[in-house]
PDB file of N, CA and C in Angstrom:
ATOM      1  N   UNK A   1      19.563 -28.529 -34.751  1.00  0.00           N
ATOM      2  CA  UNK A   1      18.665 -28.844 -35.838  1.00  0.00           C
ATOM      3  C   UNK A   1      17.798 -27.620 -36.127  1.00  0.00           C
ATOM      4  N   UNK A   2      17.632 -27.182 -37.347  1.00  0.00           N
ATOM      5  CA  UNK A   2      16.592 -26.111 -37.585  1.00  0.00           C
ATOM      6  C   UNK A   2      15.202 -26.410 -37.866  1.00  0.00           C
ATOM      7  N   UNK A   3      14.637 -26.031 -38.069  1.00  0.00           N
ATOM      8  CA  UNK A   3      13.086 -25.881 -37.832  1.00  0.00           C
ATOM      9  C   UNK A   3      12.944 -26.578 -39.235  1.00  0.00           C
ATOM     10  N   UNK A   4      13.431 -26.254 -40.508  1.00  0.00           N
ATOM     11  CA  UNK A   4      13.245 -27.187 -41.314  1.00  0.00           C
ATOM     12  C   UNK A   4      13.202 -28.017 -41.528  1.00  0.00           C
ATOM     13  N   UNK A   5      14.185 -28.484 -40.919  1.00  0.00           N
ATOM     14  CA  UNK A   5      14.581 -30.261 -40.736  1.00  0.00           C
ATOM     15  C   UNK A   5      14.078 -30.799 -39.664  1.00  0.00           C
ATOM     16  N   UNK A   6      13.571 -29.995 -38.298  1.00  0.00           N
ATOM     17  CA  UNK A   6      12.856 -30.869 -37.805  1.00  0.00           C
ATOM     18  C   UNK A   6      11.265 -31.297 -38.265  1.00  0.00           C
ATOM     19  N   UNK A   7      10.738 -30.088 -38.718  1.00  0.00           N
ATOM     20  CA  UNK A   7       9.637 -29.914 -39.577  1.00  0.00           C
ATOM     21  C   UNK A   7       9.363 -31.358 -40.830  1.00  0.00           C
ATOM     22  N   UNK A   8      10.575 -31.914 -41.427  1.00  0.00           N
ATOM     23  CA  UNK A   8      10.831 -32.949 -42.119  1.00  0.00           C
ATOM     24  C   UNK A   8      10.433 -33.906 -41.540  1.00  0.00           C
ATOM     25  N   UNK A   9      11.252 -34.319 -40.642  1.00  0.00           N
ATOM     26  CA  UNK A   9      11.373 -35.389 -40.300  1.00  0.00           C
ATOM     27  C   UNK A   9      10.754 -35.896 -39.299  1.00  0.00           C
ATOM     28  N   UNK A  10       9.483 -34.773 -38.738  1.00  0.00           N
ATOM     29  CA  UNK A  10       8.590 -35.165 -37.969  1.00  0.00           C
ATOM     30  C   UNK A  10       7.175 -35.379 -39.021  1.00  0.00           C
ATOM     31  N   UNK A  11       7.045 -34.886 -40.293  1.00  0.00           N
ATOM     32  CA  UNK A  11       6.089 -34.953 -41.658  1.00  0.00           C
ATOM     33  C   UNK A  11       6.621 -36.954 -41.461  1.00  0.00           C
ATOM     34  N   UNK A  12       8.111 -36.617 -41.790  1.00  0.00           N
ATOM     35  CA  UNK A  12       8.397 -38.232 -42.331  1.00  0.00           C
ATOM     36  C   UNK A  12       7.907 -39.332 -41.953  1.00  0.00           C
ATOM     37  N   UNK A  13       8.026 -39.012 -40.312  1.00  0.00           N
ATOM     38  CA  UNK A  13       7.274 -40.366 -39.711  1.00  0.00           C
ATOM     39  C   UNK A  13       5.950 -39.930 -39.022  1.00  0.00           C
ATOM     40  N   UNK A  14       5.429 -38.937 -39.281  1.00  0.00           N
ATOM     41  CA  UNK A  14       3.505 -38.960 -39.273  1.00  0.00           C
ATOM     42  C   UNK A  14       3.323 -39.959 -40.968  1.00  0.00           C
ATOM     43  N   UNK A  15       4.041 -39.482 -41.990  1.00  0.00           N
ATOM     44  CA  UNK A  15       3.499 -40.672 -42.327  1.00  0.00           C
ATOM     45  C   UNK A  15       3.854 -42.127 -42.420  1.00  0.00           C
ATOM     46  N   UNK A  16       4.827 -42.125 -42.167  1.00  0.00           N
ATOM     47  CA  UNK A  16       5.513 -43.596 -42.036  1.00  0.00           C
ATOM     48  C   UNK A  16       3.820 -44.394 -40.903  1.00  0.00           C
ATOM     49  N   UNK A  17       3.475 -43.322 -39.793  1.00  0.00           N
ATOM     50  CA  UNK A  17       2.550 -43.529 -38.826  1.00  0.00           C
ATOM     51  C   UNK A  17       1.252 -43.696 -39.638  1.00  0.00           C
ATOM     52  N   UNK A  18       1.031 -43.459 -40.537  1.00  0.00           N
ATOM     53  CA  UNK A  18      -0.039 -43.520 -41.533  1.00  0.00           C
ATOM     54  C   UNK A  18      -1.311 -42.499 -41.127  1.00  0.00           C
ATOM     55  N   UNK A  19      -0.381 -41.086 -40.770  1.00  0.00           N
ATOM     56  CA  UNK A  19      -1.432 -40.085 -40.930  1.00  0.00           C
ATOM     57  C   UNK A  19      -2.159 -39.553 -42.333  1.00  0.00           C
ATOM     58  N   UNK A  20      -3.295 -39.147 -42.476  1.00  0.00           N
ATOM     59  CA  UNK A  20      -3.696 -38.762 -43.609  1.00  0.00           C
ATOM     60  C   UNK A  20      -2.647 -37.644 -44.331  1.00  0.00           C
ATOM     61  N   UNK A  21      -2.989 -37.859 -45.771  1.00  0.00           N
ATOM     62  CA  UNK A  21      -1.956 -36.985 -46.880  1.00  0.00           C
ATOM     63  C   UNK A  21      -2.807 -35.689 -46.448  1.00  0.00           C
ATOM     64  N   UNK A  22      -3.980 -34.947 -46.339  1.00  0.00           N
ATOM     65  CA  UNK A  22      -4.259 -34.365 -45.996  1.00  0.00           C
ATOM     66  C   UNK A  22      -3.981 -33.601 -44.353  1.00  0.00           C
ATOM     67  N   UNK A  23      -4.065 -33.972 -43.553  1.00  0.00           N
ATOM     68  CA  UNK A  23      -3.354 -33.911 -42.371  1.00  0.00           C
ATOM     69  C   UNK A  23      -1.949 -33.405 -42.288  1.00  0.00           C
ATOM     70  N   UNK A  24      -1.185 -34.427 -43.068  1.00  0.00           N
ATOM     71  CA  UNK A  24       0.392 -34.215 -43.741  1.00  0.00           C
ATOM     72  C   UNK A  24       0.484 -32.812 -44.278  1.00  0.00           C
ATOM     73  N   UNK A  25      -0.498 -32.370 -45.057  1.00  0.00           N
ATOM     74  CA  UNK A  25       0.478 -30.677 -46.149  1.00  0.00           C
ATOM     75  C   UNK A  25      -0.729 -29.694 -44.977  1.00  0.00           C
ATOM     76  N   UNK A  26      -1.338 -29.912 -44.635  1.00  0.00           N
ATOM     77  CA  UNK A  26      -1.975 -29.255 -43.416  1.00  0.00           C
ATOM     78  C   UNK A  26      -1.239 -28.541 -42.000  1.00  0.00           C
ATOM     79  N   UNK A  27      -0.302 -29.669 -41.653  1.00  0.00           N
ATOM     80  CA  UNK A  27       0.965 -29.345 -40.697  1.00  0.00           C
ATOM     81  C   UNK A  27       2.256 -28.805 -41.491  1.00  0.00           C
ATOM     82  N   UNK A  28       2.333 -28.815 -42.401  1.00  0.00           N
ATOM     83  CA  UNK A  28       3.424 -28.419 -43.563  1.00  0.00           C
ATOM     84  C   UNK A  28       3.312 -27.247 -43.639  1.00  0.00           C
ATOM     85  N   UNK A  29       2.467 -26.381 -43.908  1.00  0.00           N
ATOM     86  CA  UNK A  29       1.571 -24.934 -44.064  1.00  0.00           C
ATOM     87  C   UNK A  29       1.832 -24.657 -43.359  1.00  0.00           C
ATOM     88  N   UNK A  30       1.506 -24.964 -42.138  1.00  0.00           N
ATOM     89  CA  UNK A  30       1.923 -24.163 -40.794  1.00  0.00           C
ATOM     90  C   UNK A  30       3.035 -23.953 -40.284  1.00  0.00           C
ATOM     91  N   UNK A  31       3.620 -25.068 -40.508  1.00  0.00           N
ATOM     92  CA  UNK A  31       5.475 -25.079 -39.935  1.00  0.00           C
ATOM     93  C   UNK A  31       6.331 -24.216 -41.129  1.00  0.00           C
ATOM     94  N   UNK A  32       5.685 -23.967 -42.644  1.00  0.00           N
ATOM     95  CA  UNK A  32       6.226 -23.006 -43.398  1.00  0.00           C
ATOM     96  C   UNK A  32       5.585 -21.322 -42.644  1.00  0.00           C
ATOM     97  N   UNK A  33       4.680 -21.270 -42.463  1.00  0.00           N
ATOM     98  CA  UNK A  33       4.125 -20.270 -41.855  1.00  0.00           C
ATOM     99  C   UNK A  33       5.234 -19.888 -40.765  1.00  0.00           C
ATOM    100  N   UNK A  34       5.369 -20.863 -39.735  1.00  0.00           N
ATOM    101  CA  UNK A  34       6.093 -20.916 -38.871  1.00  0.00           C
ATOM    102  C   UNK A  34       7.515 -19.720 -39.155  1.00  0.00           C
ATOM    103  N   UNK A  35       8.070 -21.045 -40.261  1.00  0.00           N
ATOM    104  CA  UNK A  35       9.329 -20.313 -40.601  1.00  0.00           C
ATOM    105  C   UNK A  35       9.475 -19.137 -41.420  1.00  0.00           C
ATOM    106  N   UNK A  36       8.417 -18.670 -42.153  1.00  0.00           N
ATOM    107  CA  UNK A  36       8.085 -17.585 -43.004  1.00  0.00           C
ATOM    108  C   UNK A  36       8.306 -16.551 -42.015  1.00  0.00           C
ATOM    109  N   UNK A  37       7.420 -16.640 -40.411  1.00  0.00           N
ATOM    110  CA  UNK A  37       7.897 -15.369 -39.861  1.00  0.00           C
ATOM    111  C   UNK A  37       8.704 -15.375 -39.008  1.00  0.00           C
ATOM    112  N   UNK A  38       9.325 -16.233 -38.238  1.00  0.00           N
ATOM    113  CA  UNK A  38      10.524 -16.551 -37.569  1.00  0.00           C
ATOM    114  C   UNK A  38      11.876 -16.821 -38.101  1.00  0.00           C
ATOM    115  N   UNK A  39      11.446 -17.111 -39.057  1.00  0.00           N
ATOM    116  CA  UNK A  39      13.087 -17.474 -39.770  1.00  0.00           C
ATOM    117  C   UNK A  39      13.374 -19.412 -38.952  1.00  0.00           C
ATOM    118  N   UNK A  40      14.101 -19.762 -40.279  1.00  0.00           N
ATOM    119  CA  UNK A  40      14.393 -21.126 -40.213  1.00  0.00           C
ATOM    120  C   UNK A  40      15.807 -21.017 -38.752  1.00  0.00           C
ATOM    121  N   UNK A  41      15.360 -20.790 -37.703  1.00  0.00           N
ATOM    122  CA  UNK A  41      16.377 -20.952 -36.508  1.00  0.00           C
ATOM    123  C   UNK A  41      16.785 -22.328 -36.047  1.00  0.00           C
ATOM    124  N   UNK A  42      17.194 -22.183 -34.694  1.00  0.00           N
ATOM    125  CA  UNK A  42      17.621 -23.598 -34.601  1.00  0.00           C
ATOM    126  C   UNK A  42      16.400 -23.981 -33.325  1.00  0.00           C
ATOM    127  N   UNK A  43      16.153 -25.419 -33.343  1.00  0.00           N
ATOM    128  CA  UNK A  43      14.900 -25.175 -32.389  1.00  0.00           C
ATOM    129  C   UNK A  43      15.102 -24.668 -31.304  1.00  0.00           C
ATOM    130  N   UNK A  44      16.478 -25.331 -30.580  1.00  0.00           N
ATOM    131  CA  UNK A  44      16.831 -24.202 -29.374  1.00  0.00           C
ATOM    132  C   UNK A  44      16.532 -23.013 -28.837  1.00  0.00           C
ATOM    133  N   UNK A  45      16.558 -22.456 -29.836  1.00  0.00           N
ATOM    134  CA  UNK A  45      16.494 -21.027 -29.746  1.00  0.00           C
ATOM    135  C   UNK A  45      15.055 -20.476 -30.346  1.00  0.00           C
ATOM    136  N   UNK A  46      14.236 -21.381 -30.110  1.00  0.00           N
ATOM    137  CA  UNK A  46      12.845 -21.163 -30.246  1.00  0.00           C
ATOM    138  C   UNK A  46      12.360 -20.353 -28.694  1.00  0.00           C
ATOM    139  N   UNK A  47      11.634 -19.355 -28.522  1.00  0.00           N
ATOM    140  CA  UNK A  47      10.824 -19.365 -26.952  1.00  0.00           C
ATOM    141  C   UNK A  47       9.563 -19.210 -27.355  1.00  0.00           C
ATOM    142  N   UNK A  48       8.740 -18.897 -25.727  1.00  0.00           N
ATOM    143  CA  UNK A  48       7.681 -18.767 -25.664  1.00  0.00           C
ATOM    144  C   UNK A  48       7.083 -17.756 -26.515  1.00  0.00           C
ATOM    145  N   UNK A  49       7.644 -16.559 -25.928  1.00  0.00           N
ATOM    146  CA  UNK A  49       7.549 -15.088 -26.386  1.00  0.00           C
ATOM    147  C   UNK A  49       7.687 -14.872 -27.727  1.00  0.00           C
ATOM    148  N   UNK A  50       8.295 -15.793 -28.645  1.00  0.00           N
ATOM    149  CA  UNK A  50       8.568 -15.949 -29.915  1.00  0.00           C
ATOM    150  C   UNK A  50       7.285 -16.866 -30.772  1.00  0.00           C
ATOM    151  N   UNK A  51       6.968 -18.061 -30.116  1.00  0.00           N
ATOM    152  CA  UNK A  51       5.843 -18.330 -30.593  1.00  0.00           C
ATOM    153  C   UNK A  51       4.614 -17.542 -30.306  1.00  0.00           C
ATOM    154  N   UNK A  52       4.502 -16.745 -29.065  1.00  0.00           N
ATOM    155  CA  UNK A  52       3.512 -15.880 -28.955  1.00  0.00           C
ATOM    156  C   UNK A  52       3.362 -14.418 -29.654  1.00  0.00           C
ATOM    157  N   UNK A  53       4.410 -14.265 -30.000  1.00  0.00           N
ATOM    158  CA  UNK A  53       4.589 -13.172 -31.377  1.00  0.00           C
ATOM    159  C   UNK A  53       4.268 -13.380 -32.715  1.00  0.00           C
ATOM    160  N   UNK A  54       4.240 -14.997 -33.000  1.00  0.00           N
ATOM    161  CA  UNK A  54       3.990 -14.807 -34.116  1.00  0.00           C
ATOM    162  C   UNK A  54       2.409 -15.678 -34.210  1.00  0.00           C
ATOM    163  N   UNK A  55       1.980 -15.802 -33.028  1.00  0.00           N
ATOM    164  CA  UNK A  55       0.303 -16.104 -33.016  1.00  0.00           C
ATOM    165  C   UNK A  55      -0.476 -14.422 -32.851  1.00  0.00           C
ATOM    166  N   UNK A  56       0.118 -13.699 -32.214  1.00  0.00           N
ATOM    167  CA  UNK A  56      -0.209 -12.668 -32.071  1.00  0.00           C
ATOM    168  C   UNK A  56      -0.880 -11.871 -33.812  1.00  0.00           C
ATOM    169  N   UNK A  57       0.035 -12.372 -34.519  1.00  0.00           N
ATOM    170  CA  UNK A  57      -0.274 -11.566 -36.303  1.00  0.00           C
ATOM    171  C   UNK A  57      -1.255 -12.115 -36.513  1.00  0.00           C
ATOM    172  N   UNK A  58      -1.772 -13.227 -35.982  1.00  0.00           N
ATOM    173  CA  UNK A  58      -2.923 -13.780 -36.803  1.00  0.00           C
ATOM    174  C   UNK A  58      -4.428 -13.430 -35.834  1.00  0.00           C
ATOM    175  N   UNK A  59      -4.571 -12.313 -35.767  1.00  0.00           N
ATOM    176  CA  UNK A  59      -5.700 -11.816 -34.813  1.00  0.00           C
ATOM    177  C   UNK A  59      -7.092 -12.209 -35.932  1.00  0.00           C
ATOM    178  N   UNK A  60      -7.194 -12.671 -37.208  1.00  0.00           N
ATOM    179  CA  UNK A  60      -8.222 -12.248 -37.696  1.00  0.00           C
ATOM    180  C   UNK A  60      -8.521 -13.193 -37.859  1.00  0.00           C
ATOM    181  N   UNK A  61      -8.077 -14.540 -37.335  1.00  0.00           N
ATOM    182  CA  UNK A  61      -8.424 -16.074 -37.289  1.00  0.00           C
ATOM    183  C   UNK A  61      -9.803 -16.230 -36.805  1.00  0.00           C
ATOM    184  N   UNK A  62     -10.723 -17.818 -37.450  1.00  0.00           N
ATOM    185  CA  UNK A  62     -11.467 -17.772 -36.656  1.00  0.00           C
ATOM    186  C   UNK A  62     -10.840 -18.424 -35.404  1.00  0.00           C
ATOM    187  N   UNK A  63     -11.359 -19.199 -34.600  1.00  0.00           N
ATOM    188  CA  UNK A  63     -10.471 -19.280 -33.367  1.00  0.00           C
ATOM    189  C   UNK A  63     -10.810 -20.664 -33.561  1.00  0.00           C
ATOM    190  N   UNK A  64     -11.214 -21.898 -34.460  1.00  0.00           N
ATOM    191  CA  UNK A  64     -10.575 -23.181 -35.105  1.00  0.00           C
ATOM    192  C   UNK A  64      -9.336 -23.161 -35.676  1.00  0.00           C
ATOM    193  N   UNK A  65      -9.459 -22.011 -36.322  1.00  0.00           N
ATOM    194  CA  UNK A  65      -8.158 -22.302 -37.767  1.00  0.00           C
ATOM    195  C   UNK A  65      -6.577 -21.993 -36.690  1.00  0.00           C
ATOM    196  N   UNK A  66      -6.879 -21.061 -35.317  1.00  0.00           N
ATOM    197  CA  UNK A  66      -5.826 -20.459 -34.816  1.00  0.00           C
ATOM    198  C   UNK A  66      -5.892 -21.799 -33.520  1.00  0.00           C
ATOM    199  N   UNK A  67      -6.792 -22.694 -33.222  1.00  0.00           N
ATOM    200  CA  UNK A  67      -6.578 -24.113 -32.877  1.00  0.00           C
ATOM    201  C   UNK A  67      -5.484 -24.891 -33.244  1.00  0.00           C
ATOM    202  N   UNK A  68      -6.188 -24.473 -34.569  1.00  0.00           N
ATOM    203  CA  UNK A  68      -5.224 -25.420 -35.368  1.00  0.00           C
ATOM    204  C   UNK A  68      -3.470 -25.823 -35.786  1.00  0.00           C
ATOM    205  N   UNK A  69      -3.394 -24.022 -35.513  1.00  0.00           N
ATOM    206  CA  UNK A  69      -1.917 -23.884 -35.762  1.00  0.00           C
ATOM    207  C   UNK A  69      -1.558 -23.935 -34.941  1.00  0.00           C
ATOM    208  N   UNK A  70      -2.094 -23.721 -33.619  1.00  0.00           N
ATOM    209  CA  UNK A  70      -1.325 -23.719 -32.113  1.00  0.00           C
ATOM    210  C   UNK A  70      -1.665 -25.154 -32.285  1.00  0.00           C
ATOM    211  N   UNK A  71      -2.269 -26.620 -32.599  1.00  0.00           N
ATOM    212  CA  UNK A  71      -1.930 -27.927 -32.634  1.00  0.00           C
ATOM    213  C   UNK A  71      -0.548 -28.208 -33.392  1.00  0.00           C
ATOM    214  N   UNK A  72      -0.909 -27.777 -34.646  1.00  0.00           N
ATOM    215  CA  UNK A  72       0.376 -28.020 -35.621  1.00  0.00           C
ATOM    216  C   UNK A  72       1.696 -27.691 -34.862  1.00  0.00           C
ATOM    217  N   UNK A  73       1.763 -26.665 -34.678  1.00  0.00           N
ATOM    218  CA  UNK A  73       3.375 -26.215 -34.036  1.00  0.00           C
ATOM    219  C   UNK A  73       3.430 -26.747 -32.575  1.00  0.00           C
ATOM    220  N   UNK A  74       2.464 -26.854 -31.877  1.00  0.00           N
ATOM    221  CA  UNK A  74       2.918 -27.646 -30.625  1.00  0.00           C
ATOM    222  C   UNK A  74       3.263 -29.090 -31.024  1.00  0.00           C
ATOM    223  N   UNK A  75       2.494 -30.033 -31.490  1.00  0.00           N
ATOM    224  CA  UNK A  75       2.831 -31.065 -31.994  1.00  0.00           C
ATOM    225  C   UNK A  75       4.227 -31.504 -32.417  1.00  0.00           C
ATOM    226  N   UNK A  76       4.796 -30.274 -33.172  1.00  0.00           N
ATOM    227  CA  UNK A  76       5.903 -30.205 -33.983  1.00  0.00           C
ATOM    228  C   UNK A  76       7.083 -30.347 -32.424  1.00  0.00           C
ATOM    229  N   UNK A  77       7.017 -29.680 -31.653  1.00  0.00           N
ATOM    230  CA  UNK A  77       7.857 -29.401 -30.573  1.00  0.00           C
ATOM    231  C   UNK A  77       7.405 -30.554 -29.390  1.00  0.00           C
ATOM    232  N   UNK A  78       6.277 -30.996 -29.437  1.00  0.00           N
ATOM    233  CA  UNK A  78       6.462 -32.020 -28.328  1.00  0.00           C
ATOM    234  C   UNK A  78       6.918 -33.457 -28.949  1.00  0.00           C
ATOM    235  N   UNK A  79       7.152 -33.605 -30.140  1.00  0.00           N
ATOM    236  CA  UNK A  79       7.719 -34.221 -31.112  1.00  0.00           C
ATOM    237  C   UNK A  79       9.413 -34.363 -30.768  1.00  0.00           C
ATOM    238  N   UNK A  80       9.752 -33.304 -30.877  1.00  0.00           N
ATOM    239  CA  UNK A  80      11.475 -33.067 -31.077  1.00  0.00           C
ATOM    240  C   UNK A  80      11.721 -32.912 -29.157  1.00  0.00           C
ATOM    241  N   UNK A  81      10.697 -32.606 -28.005  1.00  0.00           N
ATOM    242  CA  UNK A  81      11.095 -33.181 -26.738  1.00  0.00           C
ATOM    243  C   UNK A  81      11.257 -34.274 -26.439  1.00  0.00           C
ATOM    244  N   UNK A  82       9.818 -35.448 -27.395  1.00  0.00           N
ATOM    245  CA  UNK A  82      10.658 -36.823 -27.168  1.00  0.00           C
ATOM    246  C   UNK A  82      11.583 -37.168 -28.014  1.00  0.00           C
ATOM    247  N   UNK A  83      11.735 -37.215 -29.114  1.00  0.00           N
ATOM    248  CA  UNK A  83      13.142 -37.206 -29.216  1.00  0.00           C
ATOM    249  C   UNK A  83      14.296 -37.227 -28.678  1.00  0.00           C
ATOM    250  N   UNK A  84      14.924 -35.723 -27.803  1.00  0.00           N
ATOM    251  CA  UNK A  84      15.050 -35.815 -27.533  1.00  0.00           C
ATOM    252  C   UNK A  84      15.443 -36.513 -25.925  1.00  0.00           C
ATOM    253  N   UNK A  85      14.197 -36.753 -25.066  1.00  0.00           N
ATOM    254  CA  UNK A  85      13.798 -37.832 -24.416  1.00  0.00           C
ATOM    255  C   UNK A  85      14.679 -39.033 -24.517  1.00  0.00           C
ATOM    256  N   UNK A  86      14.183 -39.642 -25.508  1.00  0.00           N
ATOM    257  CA  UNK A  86      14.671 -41.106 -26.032  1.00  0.00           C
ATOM    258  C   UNK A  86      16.153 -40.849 -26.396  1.00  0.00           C
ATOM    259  N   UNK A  87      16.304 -40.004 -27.051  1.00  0.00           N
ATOM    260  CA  UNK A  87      17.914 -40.244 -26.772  1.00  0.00           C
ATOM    261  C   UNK A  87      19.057 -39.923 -25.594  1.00  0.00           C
ATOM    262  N   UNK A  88      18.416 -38.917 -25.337  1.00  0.00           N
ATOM    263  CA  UNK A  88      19.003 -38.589 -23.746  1.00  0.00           C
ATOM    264  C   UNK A  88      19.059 -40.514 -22.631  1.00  0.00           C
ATOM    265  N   UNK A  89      17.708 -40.921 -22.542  1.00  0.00           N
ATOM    266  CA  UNK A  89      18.059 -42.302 -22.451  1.00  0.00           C
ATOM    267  C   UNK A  89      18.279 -43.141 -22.657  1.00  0.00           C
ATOM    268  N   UNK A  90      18.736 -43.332 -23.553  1.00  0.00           N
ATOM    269  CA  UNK A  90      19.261 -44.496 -24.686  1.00  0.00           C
ATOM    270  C   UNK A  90      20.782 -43.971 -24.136  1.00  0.00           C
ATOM    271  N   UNK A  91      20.913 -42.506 -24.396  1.00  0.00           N
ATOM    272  CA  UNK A  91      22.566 -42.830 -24.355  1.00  0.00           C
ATOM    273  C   UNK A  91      23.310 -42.906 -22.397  1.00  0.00           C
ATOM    274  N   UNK A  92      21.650 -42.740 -21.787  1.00  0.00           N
ATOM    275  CA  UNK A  92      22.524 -43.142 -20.386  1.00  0.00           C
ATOM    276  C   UNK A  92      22.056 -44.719 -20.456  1.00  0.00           C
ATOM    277  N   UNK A  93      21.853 -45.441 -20.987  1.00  0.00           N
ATOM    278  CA  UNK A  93      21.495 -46.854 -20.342  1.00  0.00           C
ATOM    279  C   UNK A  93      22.710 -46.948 -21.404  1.00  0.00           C
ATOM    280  N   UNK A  94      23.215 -46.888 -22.464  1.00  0.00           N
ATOM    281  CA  UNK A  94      24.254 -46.909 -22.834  1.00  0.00           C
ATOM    282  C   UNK A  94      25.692 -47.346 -21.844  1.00  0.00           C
ATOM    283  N   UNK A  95      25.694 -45.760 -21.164  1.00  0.00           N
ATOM    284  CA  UNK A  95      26.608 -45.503 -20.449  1.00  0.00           C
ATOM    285  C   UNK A  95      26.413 -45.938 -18.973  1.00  0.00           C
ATOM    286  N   UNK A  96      25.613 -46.782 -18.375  1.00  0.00           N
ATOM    287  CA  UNK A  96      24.727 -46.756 -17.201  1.00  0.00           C
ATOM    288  C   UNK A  96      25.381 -48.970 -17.259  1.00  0.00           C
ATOM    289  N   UNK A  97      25.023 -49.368 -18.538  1.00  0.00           N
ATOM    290  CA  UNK A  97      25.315 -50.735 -18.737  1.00  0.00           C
ATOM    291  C   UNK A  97      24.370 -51.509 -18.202  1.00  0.00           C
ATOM    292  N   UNK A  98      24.602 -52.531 -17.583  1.00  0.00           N
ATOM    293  CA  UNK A  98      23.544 -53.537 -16.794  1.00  0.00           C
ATOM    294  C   UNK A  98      22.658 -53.215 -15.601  1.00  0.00           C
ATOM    295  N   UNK A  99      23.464 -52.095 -15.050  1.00  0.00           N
ATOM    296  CA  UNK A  99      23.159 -51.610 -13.847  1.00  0.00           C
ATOM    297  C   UNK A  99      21.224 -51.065 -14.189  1.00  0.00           C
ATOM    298  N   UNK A 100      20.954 -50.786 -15.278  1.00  0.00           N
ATOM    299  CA  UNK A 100      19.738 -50.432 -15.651  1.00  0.00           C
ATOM    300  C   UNK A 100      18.577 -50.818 -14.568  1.00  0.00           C
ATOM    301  N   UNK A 101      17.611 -49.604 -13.998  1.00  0.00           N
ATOM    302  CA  UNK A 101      16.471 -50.960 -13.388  1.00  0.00           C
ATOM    303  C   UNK A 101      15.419 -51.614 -14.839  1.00  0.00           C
ATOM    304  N   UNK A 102      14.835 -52.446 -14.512  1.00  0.00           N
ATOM    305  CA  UNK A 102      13.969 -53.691 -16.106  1.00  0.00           C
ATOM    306  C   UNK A 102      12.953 -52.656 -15.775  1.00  0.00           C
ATOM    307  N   UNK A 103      12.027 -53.038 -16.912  1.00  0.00           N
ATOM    308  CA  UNK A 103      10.859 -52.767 -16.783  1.00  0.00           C
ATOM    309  C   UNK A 103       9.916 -53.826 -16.043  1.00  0.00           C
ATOM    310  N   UNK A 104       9.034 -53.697 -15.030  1.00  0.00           N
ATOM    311  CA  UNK A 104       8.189 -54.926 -14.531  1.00  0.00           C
ATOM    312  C   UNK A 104       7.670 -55.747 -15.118  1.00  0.00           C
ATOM    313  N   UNK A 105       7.140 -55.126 -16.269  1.00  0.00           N
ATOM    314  CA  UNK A 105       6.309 -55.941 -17.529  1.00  0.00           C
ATOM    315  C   UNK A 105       7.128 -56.901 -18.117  1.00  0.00           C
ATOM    316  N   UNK A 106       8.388 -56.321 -18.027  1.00  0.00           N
ATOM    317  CA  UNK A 106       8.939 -57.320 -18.952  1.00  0.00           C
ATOM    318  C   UNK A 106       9.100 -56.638 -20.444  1.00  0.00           C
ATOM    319  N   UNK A 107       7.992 -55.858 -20.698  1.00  0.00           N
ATOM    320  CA  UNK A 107       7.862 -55.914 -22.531  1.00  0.00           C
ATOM    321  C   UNK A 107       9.151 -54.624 -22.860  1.00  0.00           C
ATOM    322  N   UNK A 108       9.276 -54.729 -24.181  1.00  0.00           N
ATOM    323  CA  UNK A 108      10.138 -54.059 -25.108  1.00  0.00           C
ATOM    324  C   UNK A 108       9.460 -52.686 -25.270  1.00  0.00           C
ATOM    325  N   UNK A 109       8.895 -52.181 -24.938  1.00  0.00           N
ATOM    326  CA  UNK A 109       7.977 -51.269 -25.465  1.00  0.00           C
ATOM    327  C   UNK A 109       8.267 -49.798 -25.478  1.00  0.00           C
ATOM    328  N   UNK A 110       8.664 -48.759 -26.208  1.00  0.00           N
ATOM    329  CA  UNK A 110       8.922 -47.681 -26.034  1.00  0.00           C
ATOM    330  C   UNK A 110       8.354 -46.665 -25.010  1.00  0.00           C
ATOM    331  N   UNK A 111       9.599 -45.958 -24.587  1.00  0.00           N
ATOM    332  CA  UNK A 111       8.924 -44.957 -23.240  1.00  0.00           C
ATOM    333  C   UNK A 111       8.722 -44.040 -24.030  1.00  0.00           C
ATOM    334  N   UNK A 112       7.871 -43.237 -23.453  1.00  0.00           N
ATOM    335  CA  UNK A 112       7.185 -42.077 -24.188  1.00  0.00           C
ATOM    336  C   UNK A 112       7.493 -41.120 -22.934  1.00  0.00           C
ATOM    337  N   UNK A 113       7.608 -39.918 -23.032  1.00  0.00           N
ATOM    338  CA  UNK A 113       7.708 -39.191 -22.495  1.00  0.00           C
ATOM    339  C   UNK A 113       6.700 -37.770 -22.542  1.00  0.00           C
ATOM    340  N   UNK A 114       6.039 -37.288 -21.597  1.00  0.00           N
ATOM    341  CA  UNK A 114       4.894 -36.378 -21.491  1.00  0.00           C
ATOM    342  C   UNK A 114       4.765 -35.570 -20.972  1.00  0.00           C
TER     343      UNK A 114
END
């Protein structure tokens, strides 16, 4: 998946989540920023050293606004870990069948991963 499309479809359901429209083109800016100097890659092939290169250009931030973008783009990526998360287990309880252990609670409730 490239950065565009994950960039989408993590916008899609902040608001489906009923984040503010403001909030919404706020993280948009940044993840274009993002890709403006990285290039639309695949997230894979995102690193550290790569996001720290391109926080590095913005030395003339105040150090809210450079908060901010280090929220936006982390957000964006701990986003597409659960994701991935949830599907990684979905497709072993899939493949895993009954053998599953329950949850104690009992409830339906999505795992989150952190």
């Amino acid at each position: 998946m490239n950065l565009s499309q994950a960039s989408e479809a993590f916008l899609t359901v902040r608001g489906q989540e009923g984040f503010s429209p403001f909030t919404i083109r706020a993280y948009r800016q940044q993840h274009k920023l993002l890709m403006r100097d990285i290039g639309d890659i695949q997230v894979e092939d995102v690193t550290l050293s790569i996001l720290r290169n391109h926080l590095s250009h913005n030395e003339l931030l105040k150090p809210s606004s450079l908060g901010h973008k280090i929220r936006a783009i982390k957000s964006l990526f701990d986003e597409e870990t659960q994701c991935l998360y949830i599907i990684t287990y979905f497709y072993a309880v899939v493949e895993i069948g009954d053998s599953v252990a329950k949850d104690p609670r009992g409830s339906d409730r999505v795992r989150v991963f952190l």
